[in-house]
Protein backbone atom coordinates (compact mmCIF):
# COMPACT_ATOMS: atom_id res chain seq x y z
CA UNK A 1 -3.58 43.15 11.81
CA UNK A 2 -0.48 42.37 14.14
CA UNK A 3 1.59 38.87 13.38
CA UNK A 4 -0.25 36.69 16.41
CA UNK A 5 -3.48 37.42 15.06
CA UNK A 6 -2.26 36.60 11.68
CA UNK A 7 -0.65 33.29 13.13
CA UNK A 8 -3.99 32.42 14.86
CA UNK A 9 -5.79 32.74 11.41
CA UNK A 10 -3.54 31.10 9.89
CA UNK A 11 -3.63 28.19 12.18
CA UNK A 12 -7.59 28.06 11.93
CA UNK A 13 -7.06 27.17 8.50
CA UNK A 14 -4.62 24.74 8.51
CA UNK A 15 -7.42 23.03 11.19
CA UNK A 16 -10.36 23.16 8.09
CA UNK A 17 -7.66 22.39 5.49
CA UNK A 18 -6.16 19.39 7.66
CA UNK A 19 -9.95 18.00 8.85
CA UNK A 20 -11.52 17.93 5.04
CA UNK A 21 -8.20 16.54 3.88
CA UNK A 22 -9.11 13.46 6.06
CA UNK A 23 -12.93 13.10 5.69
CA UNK A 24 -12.03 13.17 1.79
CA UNK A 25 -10.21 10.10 2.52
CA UNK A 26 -12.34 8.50 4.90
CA UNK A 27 -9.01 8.17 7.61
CA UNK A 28 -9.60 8.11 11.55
CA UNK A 29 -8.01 10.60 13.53
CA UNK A 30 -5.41 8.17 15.16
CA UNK A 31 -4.52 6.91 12.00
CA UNK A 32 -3.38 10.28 10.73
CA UNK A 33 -1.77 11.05 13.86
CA UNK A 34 0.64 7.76 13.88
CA UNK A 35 1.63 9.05 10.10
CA UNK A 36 2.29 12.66 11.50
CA UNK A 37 4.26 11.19 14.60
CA UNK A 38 2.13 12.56 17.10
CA UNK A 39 -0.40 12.07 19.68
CA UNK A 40 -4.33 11.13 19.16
CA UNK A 41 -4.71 14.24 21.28
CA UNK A 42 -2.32 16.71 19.80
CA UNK A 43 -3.56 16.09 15.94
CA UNK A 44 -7.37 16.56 17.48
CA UNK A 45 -5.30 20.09 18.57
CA UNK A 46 -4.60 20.46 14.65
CA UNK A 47 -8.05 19.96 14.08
CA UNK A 48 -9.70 21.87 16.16
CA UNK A 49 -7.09 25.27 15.07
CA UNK A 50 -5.98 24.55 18.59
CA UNK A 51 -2.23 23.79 17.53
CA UNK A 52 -0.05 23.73 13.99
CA UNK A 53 1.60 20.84 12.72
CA UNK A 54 5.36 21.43 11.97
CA UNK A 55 6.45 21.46 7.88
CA UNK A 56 7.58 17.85 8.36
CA UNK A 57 4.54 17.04 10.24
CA UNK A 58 2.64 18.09 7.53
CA UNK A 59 4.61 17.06 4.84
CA UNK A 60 3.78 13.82 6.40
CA UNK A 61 0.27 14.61 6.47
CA UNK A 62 0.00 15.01 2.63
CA UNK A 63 1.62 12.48 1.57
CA UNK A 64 -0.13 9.94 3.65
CA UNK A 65 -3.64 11.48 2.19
CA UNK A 66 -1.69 11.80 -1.47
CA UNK A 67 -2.17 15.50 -1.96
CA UNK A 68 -0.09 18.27 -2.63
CA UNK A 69 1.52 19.57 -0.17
CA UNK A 70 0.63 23.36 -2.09
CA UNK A 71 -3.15 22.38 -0.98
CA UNK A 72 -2.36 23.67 2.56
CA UNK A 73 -1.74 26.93 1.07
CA UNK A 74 -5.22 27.10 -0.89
CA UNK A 75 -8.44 26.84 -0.18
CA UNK A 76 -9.94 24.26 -2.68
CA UNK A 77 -12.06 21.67 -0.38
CA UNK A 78 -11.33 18.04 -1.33
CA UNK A 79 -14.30 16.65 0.47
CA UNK A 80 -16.78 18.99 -2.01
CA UNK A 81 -14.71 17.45 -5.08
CA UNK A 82 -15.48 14.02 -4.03
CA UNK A 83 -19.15 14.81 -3.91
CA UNK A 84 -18.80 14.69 -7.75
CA UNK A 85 -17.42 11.40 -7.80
CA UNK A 86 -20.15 9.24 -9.57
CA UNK A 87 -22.49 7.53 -6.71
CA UNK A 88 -22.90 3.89 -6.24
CA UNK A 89 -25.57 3.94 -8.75
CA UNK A 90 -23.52 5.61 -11.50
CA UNK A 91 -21.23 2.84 -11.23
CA UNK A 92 -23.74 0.49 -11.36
CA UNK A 93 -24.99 1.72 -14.48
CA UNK A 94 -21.30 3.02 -16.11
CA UNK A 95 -20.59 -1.45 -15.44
CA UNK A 96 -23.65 -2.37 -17.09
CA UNK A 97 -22.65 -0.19 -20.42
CA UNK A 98 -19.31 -1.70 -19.61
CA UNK A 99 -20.58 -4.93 -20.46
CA UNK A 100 -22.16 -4.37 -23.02
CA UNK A 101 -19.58 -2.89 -24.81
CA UNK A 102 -17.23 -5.50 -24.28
CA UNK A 103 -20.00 -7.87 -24.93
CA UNK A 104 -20.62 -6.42 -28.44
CA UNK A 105 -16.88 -6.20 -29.22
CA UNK A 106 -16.18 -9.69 -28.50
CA UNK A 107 -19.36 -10.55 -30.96
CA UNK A 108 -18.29 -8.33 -33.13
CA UNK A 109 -14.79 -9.97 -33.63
CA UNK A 110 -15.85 -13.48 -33.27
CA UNK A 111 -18.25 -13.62 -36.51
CA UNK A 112 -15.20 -11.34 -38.19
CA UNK A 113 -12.86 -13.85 -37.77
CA UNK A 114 -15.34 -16.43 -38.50
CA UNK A 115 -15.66 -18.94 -35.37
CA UNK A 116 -18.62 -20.32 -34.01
CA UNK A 117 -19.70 -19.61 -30.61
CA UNK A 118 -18.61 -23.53 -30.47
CA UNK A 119 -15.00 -23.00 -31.68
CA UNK A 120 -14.88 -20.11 -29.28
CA UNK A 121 -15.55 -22.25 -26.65
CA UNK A 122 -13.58 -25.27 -28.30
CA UNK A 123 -10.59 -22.63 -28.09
CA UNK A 124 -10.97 -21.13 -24.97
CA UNK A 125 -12.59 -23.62 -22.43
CA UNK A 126 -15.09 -21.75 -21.45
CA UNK A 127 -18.15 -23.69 -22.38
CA UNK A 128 -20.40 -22.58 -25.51
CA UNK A 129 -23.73 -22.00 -23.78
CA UNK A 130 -22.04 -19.11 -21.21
CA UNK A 131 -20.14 -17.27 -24.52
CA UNK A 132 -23.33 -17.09 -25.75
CA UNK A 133 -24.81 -15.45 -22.40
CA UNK A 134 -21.69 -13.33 -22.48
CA UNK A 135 -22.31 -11.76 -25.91
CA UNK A 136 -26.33 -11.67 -25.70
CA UNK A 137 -27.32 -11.18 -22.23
CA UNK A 138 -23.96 -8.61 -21.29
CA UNK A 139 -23.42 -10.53 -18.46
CA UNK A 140 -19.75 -9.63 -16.26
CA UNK A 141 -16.85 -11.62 -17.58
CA UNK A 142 -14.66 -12.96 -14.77
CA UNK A 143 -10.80 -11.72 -16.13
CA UNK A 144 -9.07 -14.87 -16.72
CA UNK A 145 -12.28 -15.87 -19.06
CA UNK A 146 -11.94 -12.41 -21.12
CA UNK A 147 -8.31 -12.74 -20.72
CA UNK A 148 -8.82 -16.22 -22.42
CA UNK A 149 -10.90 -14.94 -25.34
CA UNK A 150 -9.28 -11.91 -25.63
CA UNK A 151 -6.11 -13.97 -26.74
CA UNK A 152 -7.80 -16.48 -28.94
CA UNK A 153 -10.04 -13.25 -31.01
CA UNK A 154 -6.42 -11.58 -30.85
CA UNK A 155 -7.84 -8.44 -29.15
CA UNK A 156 -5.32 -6.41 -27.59
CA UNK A 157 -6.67 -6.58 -23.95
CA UNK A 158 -5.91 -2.77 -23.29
CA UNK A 159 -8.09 -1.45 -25.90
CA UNK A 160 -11.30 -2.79 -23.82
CA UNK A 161 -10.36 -0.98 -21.18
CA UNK A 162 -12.40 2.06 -19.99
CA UNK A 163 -11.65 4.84 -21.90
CA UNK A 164 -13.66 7.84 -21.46
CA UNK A 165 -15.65 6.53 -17.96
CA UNK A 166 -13.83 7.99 -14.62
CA UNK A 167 -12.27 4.82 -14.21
CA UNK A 168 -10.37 5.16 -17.26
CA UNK A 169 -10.24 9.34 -16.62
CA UNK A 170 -7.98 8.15 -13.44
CA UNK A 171 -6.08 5.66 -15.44
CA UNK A 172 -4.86 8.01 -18.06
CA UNK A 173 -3.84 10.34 -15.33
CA UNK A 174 -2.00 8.15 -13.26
CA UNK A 175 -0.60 6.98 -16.62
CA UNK A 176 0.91 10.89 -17.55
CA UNK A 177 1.43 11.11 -13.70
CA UNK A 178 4.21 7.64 -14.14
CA UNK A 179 5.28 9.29 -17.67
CA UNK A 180 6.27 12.27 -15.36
CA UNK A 181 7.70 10.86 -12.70
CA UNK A 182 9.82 8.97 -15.34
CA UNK A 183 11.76 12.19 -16.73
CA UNK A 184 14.50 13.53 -15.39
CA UNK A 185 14.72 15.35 -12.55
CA UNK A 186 16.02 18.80 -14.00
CA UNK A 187 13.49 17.96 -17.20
CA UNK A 188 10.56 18.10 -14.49
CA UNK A 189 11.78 20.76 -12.82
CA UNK A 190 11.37 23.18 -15.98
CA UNK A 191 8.07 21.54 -16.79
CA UNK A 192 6.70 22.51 -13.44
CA UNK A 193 7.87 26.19 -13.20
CA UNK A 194 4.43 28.21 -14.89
CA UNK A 195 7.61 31.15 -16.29
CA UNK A 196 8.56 27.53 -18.93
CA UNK A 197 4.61 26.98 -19.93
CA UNK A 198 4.86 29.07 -23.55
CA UNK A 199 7.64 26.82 -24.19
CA UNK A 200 6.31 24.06 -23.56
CA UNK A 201 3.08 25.24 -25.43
CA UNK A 202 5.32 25.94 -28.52
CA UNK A 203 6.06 22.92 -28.51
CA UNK A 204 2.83 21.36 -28.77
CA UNK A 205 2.32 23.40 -31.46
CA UNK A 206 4.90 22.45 -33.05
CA UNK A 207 3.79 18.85 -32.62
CA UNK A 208 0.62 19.19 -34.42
CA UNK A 209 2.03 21.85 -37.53
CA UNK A 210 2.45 20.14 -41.06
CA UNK A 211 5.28 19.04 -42.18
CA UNK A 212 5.92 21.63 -44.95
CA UNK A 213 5.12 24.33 -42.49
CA UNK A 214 7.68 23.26 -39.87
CA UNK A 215 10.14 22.96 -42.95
CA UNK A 216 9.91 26.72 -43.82
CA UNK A 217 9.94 28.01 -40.54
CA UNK A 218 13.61 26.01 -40.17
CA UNK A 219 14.94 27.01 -43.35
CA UNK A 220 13.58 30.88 -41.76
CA UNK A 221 15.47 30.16 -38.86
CA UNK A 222 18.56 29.30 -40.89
CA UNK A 223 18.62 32.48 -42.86
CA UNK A 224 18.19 34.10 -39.60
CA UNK A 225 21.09 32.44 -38.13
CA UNK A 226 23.37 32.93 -40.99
């Protein structure tokens, strides 16, 4: 296979990599073209395998649909991951368990820390009759109101947040993404090169080993050393 024909296959791929990159987001053509600095025409060219974005171009690209810029060298399809996103009516039902759970927490610490549905509301200014919907009939809590009763009850707010629901799935990573991002930049550098991984795989071991253990393999490592 000579280099143009390898340069035209190559192009047709960038076209199906660049065109499910955007329906996965839901963007409009022209709106990805004014990110990429180019013409509605020309990025219908990228499209259609027609034409290849430059590396900035496409560095542009990719950042502007927040994906890695290493998915234009794969073949993963980001619009067939989003069809296992959970539908409108998952979320519907993952809110309803939602509130309930918060519902039966907030019940659960009110009669431990012995208040009255009354004093709650006495506390809180929220009156007593929709506390009482709140806890028996699961009904949505407007923030401030939680916010309110969350203080009063002394719950930490963040430990009624979604925890194992894809909400809080995308919360944790964004969380370890910021934790990341935080490090130093040599420090993420070595965590990102797959030759560093059974360090950094020791380490977690290491992490999790008792105490006694970890104290006989140093005193190994001494003996070793002198």
């Amino acid at each position: 296979m000579n280099s143009q024909t390898l340069i035209k296959l190559r192009t047709k791929k960038l076209a199906v990599l660049i065109l499910d990159a955007r329906q996965a987001s839901h963007y409009e053509q022209a709106q990805c073209a004014e990110q990429m600095g180019v013409s509605l025409e020309q990025y219908q060219a990228f499209e259609a395998g027609m034409q290849a974005p430059s590396l900035p171009q496409l560095e542009s690209f990719a950042f502007f649909m927040d994906v890695p810029l290493q998915h234009f060298w794969g073949s993963d399809s980001l619009s067939k991951k989003n069809e296992d996103n959970p539908g409108a009516k998952k979320l519907e039902m993952i809110r309803q368990l939602r509130n309930r759970v918060i519902s039966a927490r907030i019940g659960l610490e009110r009669t431990q820390a012995n208040l009255s549905s009354a004093d709650l509301a006495e506390k809180t200014g929220i009156p007593a009759a929709m506390l009482e919907k709140y806890e028996k009939e699961s009904l949505s809590i407007p923030l401030p109101e939680l916010e309110a009763i969350s203080q009063v009850l002394e719950i930490p707010l963040d430990s009624l947040f979604d925890q194992k629901g894809p909400a809080g799935k995308k919360r944790v990573e964004q969380e370890y993404l910021n934790t990341f991002r935080e490090l130093p930049e040599e420090l993420q550098a070595f965590i990102s090169q797959p030759v560093n991984r059974p360090f950094i795989e020791l380490a977690f071991r290491l992490q999790n080993m008792p105490v006694d253990k970890l104290r006989s393999i140093a005193e190994s490592l001494l003996e070793i050393t002198y």
